[in-house]
C-alpha atoms as a PDB file:
ATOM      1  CA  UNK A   1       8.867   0.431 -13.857  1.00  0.00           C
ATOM      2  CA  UNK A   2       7.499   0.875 -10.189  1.00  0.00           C
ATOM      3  CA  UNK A   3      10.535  -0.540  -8.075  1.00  0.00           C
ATOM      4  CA  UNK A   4      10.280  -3.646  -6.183  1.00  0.00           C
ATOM      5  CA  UNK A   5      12.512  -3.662  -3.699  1.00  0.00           C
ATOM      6  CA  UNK A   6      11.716  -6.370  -1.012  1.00  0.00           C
ATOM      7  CA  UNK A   7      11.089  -9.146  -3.603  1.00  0.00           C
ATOM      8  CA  UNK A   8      14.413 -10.097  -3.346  1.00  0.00           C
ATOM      9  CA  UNK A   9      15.072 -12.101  -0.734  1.00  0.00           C
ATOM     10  CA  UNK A  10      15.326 -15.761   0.948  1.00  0.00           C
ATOM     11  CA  UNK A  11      13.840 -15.213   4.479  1.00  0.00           C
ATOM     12  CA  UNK A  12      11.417 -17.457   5.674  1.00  0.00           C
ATOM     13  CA  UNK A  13       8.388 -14.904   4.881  1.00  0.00           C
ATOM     14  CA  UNK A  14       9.879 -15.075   1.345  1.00  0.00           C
ATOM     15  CA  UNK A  15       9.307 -18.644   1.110  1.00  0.00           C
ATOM     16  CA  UNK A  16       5.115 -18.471   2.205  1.00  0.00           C
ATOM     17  CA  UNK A  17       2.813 -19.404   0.099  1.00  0.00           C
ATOM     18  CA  UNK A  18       1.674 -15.964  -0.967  1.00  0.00           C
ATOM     19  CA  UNK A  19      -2.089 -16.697  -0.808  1.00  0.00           C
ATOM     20  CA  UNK A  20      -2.057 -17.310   2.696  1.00  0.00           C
ATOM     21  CA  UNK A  21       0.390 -14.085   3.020  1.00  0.00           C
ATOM     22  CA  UNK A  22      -2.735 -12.064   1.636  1.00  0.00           C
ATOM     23  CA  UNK A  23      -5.590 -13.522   4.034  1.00  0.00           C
ATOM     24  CA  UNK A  24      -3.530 -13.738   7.028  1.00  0.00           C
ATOM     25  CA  UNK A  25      -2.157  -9.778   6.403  1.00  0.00           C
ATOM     26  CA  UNK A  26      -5.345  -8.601   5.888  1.00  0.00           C
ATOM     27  CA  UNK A  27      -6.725 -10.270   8.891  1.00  0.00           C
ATOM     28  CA  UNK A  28      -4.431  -8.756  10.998  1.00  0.00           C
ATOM     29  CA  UNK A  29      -4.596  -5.075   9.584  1.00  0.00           C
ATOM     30  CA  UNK A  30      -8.605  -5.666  10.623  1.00  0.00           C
ATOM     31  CA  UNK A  31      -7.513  -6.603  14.129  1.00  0.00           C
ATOM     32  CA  UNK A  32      -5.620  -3.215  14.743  1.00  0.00           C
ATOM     33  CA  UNK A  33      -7.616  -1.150  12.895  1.00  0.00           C
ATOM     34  CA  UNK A  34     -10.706  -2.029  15.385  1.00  0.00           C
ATOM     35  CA  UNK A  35      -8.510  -2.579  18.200  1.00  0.00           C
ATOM     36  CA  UNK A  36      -8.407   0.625  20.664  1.00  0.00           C
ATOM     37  CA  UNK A  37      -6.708  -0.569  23.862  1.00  0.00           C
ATOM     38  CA  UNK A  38      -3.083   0.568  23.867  1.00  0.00           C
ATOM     39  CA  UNK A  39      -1.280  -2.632  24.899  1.00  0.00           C
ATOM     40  CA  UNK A  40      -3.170  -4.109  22.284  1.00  0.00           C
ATOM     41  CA  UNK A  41      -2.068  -1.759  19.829  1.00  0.00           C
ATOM     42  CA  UNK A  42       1.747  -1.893  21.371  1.00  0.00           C
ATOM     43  CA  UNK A  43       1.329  -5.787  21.308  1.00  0.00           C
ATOM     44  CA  UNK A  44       0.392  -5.498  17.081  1.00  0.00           C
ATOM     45  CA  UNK A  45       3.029  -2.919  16.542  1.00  0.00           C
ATOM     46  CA  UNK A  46       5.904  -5.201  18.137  1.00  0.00           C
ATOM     47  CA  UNK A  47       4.455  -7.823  16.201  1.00  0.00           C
ATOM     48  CA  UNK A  48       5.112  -6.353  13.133  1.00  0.00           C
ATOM     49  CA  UNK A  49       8.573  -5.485  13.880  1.00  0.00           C
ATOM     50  CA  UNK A  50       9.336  -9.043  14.358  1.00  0.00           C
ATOM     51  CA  UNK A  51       7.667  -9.687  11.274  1.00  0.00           C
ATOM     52  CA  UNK A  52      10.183  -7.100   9.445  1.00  0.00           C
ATOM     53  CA  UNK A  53      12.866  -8.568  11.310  1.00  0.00           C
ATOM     54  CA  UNK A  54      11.871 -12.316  10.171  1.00  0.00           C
ATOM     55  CA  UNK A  55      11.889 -10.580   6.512  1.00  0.00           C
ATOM     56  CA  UNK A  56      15.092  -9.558   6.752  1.00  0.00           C
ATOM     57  CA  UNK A  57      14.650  -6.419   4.584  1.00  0.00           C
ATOM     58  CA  UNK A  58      16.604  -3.592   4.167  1.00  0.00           C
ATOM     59  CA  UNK A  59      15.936  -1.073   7.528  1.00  0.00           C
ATOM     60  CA  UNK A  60      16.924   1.789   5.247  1.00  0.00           C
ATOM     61  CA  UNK A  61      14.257   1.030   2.516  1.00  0.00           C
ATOM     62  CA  UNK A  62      11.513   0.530   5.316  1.00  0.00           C
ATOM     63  CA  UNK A  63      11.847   3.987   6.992  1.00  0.00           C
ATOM     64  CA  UNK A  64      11.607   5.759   3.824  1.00  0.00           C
ATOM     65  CA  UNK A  65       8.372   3.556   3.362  1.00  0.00           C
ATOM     66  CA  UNK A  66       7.428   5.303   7.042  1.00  0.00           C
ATOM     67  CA  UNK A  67       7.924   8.215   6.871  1.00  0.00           C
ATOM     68  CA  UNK A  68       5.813   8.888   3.640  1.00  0.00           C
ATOM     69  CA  UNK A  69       2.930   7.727   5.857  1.00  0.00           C
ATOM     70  CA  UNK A  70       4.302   9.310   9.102  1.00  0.00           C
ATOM     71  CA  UNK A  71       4.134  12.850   7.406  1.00  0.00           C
ATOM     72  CA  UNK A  72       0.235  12.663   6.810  1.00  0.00           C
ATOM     73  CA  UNK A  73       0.561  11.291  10.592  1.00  0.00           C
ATOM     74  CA  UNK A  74       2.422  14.227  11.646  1.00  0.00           C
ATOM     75  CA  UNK A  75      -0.434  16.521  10.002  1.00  0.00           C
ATOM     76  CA  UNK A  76      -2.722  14.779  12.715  1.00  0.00           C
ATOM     77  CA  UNK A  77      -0.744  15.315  15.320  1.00  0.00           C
ATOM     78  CA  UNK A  78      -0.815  19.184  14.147  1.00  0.00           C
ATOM     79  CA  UNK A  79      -4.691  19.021  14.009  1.00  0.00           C
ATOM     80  CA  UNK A  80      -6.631  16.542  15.704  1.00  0.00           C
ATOM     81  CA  UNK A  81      -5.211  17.671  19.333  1.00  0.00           C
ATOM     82  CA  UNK A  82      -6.649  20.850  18.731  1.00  0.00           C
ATOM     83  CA  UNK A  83      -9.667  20.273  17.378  1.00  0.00           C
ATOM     84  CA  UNK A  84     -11.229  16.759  18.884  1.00  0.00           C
ATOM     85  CA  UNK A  85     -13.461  17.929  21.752  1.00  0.00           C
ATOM     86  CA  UNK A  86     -12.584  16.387  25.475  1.00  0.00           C
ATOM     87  CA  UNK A  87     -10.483  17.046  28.464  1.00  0.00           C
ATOM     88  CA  UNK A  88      -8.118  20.037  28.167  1.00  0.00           C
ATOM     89  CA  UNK A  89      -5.114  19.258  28.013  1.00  0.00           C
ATOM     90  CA  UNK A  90      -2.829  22.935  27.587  1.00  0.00           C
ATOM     91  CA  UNK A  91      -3.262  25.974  26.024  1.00  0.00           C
ATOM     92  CA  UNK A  92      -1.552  27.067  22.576  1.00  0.00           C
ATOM     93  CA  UNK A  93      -2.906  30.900  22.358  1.00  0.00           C
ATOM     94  CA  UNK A  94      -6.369  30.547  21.550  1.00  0.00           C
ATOM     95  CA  UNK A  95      -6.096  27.115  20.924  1.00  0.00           C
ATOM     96  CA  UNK A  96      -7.096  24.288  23.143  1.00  0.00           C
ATOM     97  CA  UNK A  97      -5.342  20.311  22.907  1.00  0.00           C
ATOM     98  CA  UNK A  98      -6.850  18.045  24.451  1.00  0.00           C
ATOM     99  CA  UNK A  99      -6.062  14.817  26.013  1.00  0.00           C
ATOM    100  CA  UNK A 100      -8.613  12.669  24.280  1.00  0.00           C
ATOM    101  CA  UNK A 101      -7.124  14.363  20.707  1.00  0.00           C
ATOM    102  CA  UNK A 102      -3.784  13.104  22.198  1.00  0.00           C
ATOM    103  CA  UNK A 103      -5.001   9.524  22.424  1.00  0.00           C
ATOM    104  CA  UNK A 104      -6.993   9.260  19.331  1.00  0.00           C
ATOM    105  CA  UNK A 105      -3.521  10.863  17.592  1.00  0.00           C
ATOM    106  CA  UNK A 106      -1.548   7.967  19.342  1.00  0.00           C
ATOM    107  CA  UNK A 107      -3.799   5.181  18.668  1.00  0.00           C
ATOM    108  CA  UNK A 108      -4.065   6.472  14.339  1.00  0.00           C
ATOM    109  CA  UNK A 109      -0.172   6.431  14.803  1.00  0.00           C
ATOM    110  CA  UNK A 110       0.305   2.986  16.046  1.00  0.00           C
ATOM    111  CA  UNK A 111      -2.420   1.344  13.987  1.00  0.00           C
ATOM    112  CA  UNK A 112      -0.929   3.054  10.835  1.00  0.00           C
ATOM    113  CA  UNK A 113       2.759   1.896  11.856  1.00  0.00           C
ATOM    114  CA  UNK A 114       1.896  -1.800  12.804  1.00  0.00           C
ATOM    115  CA  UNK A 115      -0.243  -2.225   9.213  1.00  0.00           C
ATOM    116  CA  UNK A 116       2.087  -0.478   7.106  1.00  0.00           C
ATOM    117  CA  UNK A 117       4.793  -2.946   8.628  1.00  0.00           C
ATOM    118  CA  UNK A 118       2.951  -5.949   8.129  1.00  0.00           C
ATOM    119  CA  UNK A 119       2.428  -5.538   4.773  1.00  0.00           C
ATOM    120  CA  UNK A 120       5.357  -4.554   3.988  1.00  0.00           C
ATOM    121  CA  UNK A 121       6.705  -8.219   5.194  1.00  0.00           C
ATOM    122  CA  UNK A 122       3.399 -10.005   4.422  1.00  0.00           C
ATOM    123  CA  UNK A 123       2.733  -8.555   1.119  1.00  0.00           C
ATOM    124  CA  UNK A 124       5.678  -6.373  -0.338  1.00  0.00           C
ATOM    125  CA  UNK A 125       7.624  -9.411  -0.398  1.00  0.00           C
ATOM    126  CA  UNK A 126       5.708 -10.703  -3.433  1.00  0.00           C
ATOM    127  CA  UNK A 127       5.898  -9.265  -6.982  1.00  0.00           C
ATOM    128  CA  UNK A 128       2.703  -7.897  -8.011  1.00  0.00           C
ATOM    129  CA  UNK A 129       2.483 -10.359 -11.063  1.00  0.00           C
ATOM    130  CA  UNK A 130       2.865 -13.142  -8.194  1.00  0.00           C
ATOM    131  CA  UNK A 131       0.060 -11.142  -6.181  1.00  0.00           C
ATOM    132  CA  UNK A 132      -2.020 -10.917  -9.455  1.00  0.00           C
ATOM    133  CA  UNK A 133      -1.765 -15.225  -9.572  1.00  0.00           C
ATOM    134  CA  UNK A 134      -2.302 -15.592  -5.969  1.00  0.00           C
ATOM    135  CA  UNK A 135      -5.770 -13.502  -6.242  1.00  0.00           C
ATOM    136  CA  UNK A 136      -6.895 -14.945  -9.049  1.00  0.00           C
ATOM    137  CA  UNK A 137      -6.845 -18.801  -6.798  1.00  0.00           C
ATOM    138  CA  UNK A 138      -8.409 -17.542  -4.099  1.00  0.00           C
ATOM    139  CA  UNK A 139     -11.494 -16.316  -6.484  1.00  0.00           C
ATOM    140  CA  UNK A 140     -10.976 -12.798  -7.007  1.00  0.00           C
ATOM    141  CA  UNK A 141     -12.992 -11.752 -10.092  1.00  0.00           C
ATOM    142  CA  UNK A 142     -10.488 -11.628 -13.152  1.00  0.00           C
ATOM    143  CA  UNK A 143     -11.410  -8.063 -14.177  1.00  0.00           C
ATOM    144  CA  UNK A 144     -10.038  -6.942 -10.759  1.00  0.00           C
ATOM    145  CA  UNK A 145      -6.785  -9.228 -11.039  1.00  0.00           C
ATOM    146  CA  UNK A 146      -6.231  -7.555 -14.860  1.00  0.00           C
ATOM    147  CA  UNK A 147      -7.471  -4.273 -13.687  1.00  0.00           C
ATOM    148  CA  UNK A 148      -4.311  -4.829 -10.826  1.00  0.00           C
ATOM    149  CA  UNK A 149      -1.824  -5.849 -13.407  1.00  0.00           C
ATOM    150  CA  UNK A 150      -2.163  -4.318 -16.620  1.00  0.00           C
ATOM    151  CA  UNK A 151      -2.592  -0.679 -14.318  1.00  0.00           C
ATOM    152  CA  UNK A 152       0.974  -1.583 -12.639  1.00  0.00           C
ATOM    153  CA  UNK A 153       2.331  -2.800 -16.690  1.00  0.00           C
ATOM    154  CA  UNK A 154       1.183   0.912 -17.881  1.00  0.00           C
ATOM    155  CA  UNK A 155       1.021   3.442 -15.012  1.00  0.00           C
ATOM    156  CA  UNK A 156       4.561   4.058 -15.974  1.00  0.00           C
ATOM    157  CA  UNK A 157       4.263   4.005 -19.742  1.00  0.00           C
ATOM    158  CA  UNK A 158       1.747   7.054 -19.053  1.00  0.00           C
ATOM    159  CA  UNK A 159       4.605   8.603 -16.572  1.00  0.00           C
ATOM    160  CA  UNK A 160       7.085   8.440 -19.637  1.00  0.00           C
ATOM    161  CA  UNK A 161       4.317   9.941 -22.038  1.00  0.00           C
ATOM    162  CA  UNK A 162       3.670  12.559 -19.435  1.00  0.00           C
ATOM    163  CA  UNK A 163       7.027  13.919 -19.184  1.00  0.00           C
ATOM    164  CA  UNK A 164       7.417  13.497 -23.014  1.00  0.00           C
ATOM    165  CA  UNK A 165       4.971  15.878 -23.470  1.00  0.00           C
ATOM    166  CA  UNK A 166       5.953  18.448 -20.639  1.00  0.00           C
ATOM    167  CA  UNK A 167       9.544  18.176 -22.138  1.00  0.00           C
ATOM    168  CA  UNK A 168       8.187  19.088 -25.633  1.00  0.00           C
ATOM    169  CA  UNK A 169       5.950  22.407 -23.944  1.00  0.00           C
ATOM    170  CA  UNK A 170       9.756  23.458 -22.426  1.00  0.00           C
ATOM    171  CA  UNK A 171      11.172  23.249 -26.009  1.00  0.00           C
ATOM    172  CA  UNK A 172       8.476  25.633 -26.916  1.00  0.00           C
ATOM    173  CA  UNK A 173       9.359  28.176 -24.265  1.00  0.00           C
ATOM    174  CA  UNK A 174       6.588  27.433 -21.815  1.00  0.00           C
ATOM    175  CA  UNK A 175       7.190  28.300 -18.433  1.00  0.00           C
ATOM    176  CA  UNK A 176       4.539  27.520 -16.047  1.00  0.00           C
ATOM    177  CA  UNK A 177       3.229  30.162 -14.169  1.00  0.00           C
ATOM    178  CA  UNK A 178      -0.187  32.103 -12.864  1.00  0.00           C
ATOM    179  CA  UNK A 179      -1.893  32.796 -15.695  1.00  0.00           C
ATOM    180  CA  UNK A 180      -4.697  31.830 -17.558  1.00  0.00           C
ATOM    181  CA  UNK A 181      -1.606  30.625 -20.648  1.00  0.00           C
ATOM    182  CA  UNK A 182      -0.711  28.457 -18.159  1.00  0.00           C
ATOM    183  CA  UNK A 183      -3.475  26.810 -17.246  1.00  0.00           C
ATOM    184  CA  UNK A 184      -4.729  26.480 -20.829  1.00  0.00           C
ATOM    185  CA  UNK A 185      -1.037  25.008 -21.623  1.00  0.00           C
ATOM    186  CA  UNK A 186      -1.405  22.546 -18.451  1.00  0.00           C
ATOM    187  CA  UNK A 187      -5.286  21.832 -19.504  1.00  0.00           C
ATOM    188  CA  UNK A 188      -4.376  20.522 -23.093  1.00  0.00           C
ATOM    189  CA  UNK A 189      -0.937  18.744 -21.596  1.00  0.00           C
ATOM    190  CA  UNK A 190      -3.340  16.586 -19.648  1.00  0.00           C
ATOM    191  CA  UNK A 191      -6.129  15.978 -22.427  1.00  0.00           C
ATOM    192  CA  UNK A 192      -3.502  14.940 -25.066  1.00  0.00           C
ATOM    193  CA  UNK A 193      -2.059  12.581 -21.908  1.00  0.00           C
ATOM    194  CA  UNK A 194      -5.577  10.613 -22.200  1.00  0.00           C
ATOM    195  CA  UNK A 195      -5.924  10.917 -25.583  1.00  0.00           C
ATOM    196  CA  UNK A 196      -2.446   9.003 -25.874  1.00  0.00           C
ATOM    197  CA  UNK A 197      -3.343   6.804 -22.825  1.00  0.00           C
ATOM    198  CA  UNK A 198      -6.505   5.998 -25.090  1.00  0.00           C
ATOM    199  CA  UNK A 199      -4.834   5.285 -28.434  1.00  0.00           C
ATOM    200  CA  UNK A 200      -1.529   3.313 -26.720  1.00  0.00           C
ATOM    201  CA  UNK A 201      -4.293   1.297 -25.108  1.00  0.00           C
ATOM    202  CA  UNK A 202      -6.432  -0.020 -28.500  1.00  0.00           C
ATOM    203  CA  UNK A 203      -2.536  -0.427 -29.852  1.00  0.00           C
ATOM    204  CA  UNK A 204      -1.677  -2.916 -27.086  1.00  0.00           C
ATOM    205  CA  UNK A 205      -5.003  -4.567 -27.184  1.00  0.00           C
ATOM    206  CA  UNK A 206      -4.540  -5.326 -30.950  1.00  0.00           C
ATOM    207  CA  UNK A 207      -1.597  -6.720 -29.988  1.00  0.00           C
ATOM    208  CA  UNK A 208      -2.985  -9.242 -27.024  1.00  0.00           C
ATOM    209  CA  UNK A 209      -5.277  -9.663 -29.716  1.00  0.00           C
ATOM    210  CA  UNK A 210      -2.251 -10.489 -32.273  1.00  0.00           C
ATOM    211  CA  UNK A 211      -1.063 -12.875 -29.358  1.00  0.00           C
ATOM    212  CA  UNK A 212      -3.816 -14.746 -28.731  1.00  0.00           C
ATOM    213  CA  UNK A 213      -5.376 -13.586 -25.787  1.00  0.00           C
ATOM    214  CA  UNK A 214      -8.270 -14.825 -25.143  1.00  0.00           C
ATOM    215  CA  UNK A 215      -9.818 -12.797 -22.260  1.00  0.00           C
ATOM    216  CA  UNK A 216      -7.656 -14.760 -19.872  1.00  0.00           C
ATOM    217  CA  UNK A 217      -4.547 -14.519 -18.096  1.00  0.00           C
ATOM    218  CA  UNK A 218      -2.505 -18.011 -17.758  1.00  0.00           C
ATOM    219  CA  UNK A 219       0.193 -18.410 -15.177  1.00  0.00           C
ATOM    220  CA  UNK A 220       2.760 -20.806 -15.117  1.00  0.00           C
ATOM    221  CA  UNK A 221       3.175 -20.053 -11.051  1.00  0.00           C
ATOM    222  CA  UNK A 222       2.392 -23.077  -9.105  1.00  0.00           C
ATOM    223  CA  UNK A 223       1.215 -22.814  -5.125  1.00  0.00           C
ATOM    224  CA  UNK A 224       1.464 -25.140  -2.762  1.00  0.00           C
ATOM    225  CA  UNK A 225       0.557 -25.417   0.939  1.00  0.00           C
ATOM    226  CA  UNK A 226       3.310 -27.163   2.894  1.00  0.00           C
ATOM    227  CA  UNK A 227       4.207 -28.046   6.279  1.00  0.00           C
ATOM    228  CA  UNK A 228       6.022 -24.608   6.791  1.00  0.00           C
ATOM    229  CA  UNK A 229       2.760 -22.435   5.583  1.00  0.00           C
ATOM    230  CA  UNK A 230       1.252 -24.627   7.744  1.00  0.00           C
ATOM    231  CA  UNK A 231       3.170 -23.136  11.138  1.00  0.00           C
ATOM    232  CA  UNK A 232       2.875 -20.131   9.804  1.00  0.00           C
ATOM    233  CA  UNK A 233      -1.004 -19.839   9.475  1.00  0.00           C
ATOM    234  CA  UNK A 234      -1.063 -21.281  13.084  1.00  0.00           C
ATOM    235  CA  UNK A 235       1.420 -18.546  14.620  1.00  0.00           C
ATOM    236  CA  UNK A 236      -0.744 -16.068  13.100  1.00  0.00           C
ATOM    237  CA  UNK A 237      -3.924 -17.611  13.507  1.00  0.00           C
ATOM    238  CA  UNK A 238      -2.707 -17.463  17.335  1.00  0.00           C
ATOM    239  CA  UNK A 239      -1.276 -14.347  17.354  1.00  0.00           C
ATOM    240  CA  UNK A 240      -4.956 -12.721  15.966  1.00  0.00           C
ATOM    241  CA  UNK A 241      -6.896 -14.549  18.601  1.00  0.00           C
ATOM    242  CA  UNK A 242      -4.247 -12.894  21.284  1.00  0.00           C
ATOM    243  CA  UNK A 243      -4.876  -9.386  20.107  1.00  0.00           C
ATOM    244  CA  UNK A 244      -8.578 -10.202  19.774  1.00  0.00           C
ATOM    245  CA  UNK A 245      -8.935 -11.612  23.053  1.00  0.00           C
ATOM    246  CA  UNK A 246      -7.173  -8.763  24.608  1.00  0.00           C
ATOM    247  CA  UNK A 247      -9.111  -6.401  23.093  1.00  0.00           C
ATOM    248  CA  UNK A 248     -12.451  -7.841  23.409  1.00  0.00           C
ATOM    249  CA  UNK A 249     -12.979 -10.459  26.030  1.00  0.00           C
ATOM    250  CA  UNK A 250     -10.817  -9.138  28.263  1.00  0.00           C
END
């Protein structure tokens, strides 16, 4: 099962009425990513450390969530320098940085940093079966909210069949390597994966089926808009029209 581990928790975040966690998030992840003034940017990104810090989630857990994204980031910072056209900034042997590469580098950095973190608290917080109920109120179409759920429910049954069969090719003496064996070997590994996916797929439908599903998901989750998601939606709400003034009628 794909871990989960800022669920757990009784922070105030925690407590939200995870409908308004999803609109409110993705506002706000719109307001950076168009934002392109650096105290705006610096403003969103100390934002969302408060928000981590109102979480109260493990720091540990969070950086490791960082630095997967901050390793594609570093990638920029290896490219775009050198290759976005502007004012020169130094000379690397042939190669030229310049400082508007610089600046778009910083800006991607920032913007990726403050949304990552803010979803992290916003969203991460909430199982995805509570997600899944949350989306279907606010009038997501249901073959998007089971698309969501029932991909999370088997994503790792396929992982399990996946190494199943790789374990049962190292029985048989394969060893991958360059060749066209391998390839062949690695070709049919991933067919029979489908095929499986395909057949485990009509076997748990029969069984929904068995169950009495209906075409429709029924949760027993209950939300509720209270006094508290109430302050929230207005320190938000506030906060967005900050950024947004800052960054436009300024």
């Amino acid at each position: 099962m794909i871990p989960e581990p800022f669920v757990h928790g009784d922070s105030p975040i925690h407590r939200l009425d995870p409908r308004f966690r999803i609109v409110l998030a993705t506002a706000y992840a719109f307001v950076v990513a168009l934002s392109d003034r650096f105290s705006v940017l610096l403003l969103g990104l100390a934002f969302s450390l408060v928000l981590i810090g109102i979480s109260r989630l493990p720091v540990l857990d969070v950086a490791k969530r960082l630095l997967v994204v901050n390793g594609f980031v570093l990638f920029l910072w290896l490219v775009v320098p050198v290759t976005f056209p502007g004012t020169p900034l130094f000379h690397l042997g042939p190669l030229t940085a310049t400082w508007d590469g610089v600046l778009v580098s910083a800006r991607i950095t920032i913007k990726s940093n403050a949304i990552l973190l803010t979803f992290i608290a916003m969203i991460a917080t909430s199982t995805v079966a509570t997600l899944g109920a949350a989306l279907a109120r606010m009038g997501i179409p249901e073959k998007i909210v089971y698309l969501l759920l029932m991909s999370y429910r088997y994503i790792f049954v396929m992982e399990m069949e996946y190494h199943r069969l790789a374990r049962s090719a190292a029985l048989r003496c394969f060893r991958p390597s360059t060749s066209m064996h391998t390839y062949r070997t690695v070709a049919y590994l991933i067919g029979m994966l489908f095929v499986r996916a395909s057949v485990r797929a009509e076997r748990v439908y029969m069984a929904m089926l068995c169950r009495g599903f209906s075409g429709k998901f029924h949760s027993l989750q209950e939300f509720s808009f209270g006094r508290k998601d109430g302050i929230w939606v207005t320190c938000m709400t506030t906060a967005l029209l900050v950024l947004g003034y800052m960054e436009w009628l300024n």
